[in-house]
PDB file of N, CA and C in Angstrom:
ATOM      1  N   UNK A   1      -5.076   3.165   4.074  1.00  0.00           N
ATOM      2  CA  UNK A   1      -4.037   3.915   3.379  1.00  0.00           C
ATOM      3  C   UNK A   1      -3.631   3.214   2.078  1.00  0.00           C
ATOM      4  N   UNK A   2      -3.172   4.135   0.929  1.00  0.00           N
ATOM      5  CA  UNK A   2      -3.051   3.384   0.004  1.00  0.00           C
ATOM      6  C   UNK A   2      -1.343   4.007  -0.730  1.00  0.00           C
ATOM      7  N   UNK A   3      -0.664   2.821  -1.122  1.00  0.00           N
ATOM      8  CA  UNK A   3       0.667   3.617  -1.913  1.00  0.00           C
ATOM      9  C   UNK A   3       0.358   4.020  -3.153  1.00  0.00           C
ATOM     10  N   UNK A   4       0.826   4.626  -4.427  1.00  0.00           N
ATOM     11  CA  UNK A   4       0.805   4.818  -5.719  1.00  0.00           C
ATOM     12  C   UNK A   4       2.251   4.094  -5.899  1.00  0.00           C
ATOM     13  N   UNK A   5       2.531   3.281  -6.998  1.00  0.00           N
ATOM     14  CA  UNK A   5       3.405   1.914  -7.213  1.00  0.00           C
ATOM     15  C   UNK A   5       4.210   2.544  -8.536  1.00  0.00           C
ATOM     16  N   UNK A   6       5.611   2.375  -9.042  1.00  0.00           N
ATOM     17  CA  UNK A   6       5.827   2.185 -10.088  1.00  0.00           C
ATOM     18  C   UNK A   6       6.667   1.070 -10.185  1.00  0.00           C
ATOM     19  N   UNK A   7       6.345   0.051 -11.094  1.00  0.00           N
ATOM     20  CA  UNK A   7       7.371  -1.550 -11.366  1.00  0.00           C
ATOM     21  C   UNK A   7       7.942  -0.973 -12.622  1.00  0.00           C
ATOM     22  N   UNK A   8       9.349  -1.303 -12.378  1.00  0.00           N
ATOM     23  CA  UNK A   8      10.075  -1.459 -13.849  1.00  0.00           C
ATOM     24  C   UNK A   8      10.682  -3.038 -13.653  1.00  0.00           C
ATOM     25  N   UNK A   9      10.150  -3.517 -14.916  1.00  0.00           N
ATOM     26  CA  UNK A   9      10.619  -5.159 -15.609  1.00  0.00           C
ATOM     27  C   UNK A   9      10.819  -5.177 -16.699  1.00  0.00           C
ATOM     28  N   UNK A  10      11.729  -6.847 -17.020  1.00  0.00           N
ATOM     29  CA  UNK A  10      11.498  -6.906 -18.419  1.00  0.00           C
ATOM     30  C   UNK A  10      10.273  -7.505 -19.163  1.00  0.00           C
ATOM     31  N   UNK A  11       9.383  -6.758 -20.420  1.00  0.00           N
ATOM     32  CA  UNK A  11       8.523  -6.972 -21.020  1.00  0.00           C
ATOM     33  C   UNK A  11       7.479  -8.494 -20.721  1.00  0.00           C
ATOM     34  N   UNK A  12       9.189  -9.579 -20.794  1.00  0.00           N
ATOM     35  CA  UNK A  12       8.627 -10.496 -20.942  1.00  0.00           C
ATOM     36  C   UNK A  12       7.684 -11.515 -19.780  1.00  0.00           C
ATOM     37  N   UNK A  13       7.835 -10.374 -18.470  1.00  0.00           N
ATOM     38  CA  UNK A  13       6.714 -10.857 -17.361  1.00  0.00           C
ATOM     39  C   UNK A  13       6.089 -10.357 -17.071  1.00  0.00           C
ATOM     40  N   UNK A  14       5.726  -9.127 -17.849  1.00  0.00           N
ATOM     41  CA  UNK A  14       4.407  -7.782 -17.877  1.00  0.00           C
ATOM     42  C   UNK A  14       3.206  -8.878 -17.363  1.00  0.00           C
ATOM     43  N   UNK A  15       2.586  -9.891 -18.379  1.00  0.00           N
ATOM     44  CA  UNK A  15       1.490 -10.931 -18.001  1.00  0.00           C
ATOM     45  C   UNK A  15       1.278 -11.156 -16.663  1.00  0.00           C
ATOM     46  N   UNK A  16       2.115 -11.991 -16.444  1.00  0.00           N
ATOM     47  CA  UNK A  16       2.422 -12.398 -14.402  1.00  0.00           C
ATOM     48  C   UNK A  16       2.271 -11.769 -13.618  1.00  0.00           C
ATOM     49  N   UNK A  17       2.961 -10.771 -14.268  1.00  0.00           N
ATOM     50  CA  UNK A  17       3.241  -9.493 -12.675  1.00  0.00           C
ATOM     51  C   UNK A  17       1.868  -8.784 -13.206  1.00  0.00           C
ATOM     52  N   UNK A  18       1.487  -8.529 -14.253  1.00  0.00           N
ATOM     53  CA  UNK A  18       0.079  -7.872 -14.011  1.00  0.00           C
ATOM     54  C   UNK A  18      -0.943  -8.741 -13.343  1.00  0.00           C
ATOM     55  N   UNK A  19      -1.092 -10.523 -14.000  1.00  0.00           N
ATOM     56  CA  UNK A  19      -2.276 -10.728 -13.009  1.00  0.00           C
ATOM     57  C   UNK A  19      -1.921 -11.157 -11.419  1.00  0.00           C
ATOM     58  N   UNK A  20      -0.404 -11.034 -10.715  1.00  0.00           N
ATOM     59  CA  UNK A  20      -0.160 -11.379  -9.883  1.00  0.00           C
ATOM     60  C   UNK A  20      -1.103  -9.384  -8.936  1.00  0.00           C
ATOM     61  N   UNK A  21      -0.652  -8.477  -9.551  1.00  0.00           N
ATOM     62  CA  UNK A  21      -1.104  -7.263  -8.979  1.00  0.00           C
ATOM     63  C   UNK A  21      -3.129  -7.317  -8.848  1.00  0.00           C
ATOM     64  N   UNK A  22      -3.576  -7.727 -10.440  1.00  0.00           N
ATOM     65  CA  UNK A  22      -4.531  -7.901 -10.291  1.00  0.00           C
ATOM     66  C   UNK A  22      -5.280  -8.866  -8.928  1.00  0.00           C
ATOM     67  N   UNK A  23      -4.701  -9.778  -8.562  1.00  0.00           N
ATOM     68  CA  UNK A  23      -4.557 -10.881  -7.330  1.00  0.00           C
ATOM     69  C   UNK A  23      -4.696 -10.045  -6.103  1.00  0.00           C
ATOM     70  N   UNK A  24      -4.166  -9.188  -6.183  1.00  0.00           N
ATOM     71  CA  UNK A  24      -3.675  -8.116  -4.719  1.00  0.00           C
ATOM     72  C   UNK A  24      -4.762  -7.147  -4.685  1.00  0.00           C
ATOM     73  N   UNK A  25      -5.771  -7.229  -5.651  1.00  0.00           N
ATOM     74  CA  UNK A  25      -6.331  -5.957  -5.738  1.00  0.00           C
ATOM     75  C   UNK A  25      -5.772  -4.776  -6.268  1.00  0.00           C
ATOM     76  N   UNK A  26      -5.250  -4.226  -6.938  1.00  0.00           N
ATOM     77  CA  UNK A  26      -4.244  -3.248  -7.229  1.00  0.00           C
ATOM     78  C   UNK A  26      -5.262  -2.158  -9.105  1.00  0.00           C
ATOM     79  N   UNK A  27      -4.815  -1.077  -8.258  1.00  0.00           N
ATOM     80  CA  UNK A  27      -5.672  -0.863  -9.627  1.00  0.00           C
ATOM     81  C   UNK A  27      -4.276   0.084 -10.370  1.00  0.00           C
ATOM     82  N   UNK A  28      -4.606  -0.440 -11.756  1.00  0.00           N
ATOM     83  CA  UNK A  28      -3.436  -0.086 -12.643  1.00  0.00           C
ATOM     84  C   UNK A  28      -3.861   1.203 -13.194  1.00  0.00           C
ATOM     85  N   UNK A  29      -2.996   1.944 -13.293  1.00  0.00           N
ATOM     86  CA  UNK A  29      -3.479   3.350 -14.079  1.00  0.00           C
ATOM     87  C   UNK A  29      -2.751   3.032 -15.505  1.00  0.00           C
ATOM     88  N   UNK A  30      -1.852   2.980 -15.764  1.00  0.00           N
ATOM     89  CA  UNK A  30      -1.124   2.962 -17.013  1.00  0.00           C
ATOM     90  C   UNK A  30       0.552   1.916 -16.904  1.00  0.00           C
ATOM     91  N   UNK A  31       0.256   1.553 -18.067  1.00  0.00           N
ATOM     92  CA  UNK A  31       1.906   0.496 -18.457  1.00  0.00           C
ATOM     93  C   UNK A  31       2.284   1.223 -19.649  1.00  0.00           C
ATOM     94  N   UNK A  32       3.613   1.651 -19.525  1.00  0.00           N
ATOM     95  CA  UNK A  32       4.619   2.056 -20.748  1.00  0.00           C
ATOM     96  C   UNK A  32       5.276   1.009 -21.190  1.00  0.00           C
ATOM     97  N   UNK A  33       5.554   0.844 -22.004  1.00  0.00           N
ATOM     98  CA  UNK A  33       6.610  -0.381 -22.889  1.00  0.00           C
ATOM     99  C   UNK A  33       7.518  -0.014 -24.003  1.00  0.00           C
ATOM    100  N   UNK A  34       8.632  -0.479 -23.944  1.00  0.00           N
ATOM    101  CA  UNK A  34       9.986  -0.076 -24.591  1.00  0.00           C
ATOM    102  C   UNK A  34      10.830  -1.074 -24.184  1.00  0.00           C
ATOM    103  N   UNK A  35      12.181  -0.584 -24.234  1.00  0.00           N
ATOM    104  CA  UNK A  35      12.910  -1.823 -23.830  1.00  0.00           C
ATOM    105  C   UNK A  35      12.872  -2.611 -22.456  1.00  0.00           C
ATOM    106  N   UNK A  36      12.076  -1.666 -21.585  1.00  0.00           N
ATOM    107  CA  UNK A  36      11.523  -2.330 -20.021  1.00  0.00           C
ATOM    108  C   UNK A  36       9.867  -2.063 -20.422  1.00  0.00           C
ATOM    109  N   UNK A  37       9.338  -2.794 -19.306  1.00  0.00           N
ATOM    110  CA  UNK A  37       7.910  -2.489 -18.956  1.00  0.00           C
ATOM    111  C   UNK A  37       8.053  -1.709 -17.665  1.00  0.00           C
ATOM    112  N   UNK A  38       7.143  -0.361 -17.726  1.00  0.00           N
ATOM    113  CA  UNK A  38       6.814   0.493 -16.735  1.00  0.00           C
ATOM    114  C   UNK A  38       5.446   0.062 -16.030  1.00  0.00           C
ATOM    115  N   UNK A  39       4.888  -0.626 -14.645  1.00  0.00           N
ATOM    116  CA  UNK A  39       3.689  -0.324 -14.284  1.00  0.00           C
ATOM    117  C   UNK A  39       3.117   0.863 -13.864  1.00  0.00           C
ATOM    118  N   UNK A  40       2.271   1.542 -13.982  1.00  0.00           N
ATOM    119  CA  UNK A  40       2.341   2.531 -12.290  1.00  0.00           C
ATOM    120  C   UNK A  40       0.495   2.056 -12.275  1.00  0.00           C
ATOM    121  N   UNK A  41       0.363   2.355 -10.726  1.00  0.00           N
ATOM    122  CA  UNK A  41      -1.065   2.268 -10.065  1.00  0.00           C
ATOM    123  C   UNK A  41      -1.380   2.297  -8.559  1.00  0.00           C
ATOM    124  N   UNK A  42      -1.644   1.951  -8.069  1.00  0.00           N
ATOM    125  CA  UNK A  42      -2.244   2.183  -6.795  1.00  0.00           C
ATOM    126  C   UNK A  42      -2.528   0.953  -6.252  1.00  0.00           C
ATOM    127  N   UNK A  43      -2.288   0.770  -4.740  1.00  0.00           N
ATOM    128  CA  UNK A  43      -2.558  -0.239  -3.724  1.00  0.00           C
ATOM    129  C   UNK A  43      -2.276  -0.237  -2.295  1.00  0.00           C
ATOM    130  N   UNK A  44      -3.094  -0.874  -1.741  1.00  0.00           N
ATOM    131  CA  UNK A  44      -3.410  -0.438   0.003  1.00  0.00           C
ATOM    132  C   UNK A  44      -2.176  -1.150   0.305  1.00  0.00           C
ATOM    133  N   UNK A  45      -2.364  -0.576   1.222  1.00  0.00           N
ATOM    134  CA  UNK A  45      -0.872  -0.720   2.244  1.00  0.00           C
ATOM    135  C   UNK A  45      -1.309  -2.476   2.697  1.00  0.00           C
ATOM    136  N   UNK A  46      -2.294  -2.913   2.783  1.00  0.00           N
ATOM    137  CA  UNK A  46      -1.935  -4.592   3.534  1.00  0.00           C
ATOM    138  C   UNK A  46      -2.124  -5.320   2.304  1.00  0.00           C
ATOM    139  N   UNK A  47      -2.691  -3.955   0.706  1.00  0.00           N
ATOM    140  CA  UNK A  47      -1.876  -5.644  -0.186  1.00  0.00           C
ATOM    141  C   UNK A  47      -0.838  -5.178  -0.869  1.00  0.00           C
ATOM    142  N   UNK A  48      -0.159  -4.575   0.061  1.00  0.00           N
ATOM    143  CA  UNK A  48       1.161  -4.172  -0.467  1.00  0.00           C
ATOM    144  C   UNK A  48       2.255  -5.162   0.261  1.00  0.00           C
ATOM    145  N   UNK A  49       1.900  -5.716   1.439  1.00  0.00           N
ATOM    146  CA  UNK A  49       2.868  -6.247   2.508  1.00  0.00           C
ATOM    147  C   UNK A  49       2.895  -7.559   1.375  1.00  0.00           C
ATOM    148  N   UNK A  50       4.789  -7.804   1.360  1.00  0.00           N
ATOM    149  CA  UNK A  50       5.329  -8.998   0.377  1.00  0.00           C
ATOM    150  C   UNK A  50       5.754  -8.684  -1.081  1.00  0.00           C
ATOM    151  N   UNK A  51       5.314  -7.562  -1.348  1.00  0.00           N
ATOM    152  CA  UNK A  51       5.056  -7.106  -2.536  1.00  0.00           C
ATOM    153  C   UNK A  51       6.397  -7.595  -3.620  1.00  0.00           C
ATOM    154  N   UNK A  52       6.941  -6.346  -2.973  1.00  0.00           N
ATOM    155  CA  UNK A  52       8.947  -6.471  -3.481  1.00  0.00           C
ATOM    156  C   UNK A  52       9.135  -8.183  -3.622  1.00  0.00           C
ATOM    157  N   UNK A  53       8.845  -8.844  -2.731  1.00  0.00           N
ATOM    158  CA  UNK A  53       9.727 -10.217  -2.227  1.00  0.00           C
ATOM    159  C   UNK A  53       8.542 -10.879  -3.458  1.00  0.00           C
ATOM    160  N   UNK A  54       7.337 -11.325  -3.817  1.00  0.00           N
ATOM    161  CA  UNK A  54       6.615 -11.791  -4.620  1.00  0.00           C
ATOM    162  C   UNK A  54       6.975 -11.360  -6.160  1.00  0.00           C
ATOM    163  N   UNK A  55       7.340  -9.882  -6.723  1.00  0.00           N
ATOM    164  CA  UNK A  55       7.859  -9.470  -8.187  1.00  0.00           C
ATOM    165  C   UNK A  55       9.446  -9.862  -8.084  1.00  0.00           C
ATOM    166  N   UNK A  56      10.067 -10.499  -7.072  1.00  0.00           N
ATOM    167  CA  UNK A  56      11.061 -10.786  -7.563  1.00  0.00           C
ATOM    168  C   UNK A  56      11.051 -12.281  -7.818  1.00  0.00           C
ATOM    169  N   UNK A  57      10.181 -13.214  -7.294  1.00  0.00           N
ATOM    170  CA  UNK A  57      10.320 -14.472  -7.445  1.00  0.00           C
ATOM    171  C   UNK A  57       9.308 -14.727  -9.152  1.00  0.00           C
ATOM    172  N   UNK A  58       8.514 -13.753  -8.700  1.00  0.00           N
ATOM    173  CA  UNK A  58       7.964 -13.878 -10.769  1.00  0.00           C
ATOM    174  C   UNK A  58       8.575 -12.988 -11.745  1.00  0.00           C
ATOM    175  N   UNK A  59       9.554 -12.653 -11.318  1.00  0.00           N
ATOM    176  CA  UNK A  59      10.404 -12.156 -12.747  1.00  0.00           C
ATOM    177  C   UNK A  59      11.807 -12.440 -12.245  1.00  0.00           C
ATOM    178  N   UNK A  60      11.982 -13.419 -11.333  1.00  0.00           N
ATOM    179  CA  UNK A  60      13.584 -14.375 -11.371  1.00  0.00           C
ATOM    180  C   UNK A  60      14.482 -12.737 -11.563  1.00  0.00           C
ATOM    181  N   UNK A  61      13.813 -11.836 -10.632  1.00  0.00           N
ATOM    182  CA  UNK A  61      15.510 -11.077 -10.093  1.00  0.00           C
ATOM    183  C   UNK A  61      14.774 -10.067 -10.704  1.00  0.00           C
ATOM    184  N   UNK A  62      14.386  -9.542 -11.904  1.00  0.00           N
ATOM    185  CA  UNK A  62      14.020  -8.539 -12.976  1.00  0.00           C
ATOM    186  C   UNK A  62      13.241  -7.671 -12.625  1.00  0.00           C
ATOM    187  N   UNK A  63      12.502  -7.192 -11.701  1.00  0.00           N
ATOM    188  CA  UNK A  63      11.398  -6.588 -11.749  1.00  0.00           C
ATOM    189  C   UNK A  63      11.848  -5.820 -10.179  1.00  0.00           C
ATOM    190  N   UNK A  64      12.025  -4.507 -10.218  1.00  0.00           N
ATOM    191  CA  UNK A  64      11.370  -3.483  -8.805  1.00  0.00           C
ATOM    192  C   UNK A  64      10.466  -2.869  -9.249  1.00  0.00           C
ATOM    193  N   UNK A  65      10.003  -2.496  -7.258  1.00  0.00           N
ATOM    194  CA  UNK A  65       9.069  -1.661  -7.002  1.00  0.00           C
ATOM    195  C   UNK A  65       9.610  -0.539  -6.508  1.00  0.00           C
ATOM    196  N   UNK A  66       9.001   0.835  -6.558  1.00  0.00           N
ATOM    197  CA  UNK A  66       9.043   1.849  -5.851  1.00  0.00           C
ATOM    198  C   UNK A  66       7.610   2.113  -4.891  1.00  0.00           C
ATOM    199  N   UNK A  67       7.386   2.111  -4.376  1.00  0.00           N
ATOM    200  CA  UNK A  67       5.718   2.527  -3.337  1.00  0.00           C
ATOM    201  C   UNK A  67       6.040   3.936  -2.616  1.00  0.00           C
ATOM    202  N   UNK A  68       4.860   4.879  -2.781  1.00  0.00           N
ATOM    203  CA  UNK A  68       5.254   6.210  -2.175  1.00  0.00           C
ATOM    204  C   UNK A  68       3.667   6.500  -2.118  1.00  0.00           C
ATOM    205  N   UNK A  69       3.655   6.813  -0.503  1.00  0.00           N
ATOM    206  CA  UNK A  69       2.469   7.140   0.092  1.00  0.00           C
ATOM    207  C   UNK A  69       1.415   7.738  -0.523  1.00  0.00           C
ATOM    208  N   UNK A  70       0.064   7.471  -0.830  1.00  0.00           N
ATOM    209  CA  UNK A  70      -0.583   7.922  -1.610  1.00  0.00           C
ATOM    210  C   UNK A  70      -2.186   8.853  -1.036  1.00  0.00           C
ATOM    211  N   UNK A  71      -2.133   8.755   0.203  1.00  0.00           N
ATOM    212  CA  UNK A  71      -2.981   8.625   0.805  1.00  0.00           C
ATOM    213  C   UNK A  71      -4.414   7.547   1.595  1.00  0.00           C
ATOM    214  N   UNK A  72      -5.275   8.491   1.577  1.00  0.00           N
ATOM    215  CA  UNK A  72      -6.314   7.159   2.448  1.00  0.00           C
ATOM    216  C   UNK A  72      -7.431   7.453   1.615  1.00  0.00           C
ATOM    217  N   UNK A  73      -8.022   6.278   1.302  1.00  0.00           N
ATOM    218  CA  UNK A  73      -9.428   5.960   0.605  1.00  0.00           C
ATOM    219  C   UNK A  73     -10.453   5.177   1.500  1.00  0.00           C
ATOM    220  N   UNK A  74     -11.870   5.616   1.461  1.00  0.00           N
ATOM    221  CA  UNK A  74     -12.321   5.027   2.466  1.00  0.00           C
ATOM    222  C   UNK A  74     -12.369   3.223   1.799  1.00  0.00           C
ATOM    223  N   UNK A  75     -12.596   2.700   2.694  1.00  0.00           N
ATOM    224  CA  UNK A  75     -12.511   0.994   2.731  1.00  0.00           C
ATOM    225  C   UNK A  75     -13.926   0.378   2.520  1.00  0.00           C
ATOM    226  N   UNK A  76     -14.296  -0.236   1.768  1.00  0.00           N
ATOM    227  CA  UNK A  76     -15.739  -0.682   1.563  1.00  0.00           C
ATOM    228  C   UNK A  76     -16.098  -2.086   2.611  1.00  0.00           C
ATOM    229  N   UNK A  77     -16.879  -2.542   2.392  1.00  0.00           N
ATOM    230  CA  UNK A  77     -17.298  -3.574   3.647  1.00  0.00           C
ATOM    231  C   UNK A  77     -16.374  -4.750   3.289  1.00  0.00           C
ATOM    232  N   UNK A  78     -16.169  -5.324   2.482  1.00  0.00           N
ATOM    233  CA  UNK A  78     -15.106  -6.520   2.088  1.00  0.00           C
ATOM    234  C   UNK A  78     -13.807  -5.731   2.731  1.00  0.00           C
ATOM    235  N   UNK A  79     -13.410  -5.234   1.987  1.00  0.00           N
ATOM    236  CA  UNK A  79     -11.874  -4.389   2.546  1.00  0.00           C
ATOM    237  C   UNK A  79     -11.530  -4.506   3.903  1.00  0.00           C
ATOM    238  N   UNK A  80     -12.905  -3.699   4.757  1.00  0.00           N
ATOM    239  CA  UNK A  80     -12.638  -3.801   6.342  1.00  0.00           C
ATOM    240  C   UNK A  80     -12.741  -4.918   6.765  1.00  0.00           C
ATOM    241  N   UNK A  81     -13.288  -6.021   6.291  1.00  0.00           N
ATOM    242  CA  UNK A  81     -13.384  -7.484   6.983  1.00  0.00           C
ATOM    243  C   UNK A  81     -11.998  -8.095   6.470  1.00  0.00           C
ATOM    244  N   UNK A  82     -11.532  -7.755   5.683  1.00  0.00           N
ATOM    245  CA  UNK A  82      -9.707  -8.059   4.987  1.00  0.00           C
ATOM    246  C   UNK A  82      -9.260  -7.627   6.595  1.00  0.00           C
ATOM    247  N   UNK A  83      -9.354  -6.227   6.604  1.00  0.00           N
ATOM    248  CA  UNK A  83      -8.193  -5.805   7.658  1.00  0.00           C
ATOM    249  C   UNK A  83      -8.408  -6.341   8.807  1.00  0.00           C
ATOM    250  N   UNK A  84      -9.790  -6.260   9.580  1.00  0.00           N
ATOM    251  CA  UNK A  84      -9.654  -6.742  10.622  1.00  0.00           C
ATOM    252  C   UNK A  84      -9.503  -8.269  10.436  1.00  0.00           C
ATOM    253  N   UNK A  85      -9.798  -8.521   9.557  1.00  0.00           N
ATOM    254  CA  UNK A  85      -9.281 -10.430   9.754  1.00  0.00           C
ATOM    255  C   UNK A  85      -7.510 -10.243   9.729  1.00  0.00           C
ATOM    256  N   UNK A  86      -6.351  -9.965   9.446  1.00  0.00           N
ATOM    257  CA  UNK A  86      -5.351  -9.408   8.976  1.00  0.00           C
ATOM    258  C   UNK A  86      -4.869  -9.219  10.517  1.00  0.00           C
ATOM    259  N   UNK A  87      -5.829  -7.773  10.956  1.00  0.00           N
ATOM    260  CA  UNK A  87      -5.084  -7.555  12.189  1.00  0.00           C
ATOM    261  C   UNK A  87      -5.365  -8.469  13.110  1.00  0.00           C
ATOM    262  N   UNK A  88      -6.446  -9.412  13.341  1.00  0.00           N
ATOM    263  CA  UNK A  88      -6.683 -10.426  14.542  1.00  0.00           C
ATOM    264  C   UNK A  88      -5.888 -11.531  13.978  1.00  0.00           C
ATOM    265  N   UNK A  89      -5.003 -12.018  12.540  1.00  0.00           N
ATOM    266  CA  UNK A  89      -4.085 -12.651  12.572  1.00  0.00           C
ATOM    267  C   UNK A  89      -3.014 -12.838  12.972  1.00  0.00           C
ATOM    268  N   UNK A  90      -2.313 -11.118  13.363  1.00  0.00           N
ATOM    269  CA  UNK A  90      -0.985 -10.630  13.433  1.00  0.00           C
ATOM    270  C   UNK A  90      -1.123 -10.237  15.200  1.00  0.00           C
ATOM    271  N   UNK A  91      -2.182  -9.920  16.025  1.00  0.00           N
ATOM    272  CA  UNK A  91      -2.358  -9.967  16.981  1.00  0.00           C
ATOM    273  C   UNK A  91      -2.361 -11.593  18.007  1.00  0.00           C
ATOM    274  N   UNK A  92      -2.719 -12.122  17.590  1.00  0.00           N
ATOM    275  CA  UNK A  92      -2.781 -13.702  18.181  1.00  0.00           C
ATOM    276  C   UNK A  92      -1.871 -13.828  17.820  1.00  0.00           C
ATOM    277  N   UNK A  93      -0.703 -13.762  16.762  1.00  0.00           N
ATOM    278  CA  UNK A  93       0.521 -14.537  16.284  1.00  0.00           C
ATOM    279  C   UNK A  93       1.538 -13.865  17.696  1.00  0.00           C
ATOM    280  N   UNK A  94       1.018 -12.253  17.381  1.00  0.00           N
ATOM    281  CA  UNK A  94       2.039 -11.647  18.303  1.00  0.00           C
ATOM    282  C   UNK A  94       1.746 -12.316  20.481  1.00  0.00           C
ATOM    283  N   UNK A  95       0.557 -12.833  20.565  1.00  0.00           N
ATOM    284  CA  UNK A  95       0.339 -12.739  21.911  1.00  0.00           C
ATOM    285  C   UNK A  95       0.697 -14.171  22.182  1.00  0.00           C
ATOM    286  N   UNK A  96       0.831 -15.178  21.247  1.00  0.00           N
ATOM    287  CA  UNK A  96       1.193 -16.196  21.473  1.00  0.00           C
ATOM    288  C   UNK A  96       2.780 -16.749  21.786  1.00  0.00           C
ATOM    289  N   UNK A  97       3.253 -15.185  20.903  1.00  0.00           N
ATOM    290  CA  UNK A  97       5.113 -15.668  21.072  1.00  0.00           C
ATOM    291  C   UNK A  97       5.488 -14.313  22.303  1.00  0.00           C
ATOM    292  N   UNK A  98       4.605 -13.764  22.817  1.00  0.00           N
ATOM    293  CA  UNK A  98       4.982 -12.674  24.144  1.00  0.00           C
ATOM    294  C   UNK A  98       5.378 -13.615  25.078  1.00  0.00           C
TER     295      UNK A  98
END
């Protein structure tokens, strides 16, 4: 599954927060610029997990997200070895504290 993203920040951490998204995999469709920077683009739901909590520590308070369901894209062979490595992380974490 994937969200469609819009970040509003100020200009001056457009850099960061773009290669921090680039980092996540995230594909950018378009940035507006004016007195804020607008992102919008697209990204899967497990490199979305942290998201909010990561653009606020690189733009020191300045920067939200909005994420709104975007649908499902199929997953290429890297991708699915992401998730299932992901989910056999969050599964052992969970069976160890049951």
């Amino acid at each position: 599954p994937y969200y469609s993203f819009s970040i509003i920040t100020d200009c001056k951490f457009l850099g960061p927060i773009l290669g921090f998204l680039s980092s996540r995999n995230a594909k950018i469709e378009n940035v507006i610029s004016g007195d804020l920077c607008e992102i919008f683009g697209k990204i899967s739901v497990l490199d979305s997990l942290g998201l909010a909590e990561n653009l606020r520590n690189i733009s020191r308070g300045h920067a939200s997200v909005q994420l709104e369901y975007s649908g499902f894209i199929v997953a290429n062979k890297a991708e699915e070895e992401r998730i299932f490595s992901y989910l056999s992380e969050i599964t052992t974490t969970y069976l160890q504290h049951a």
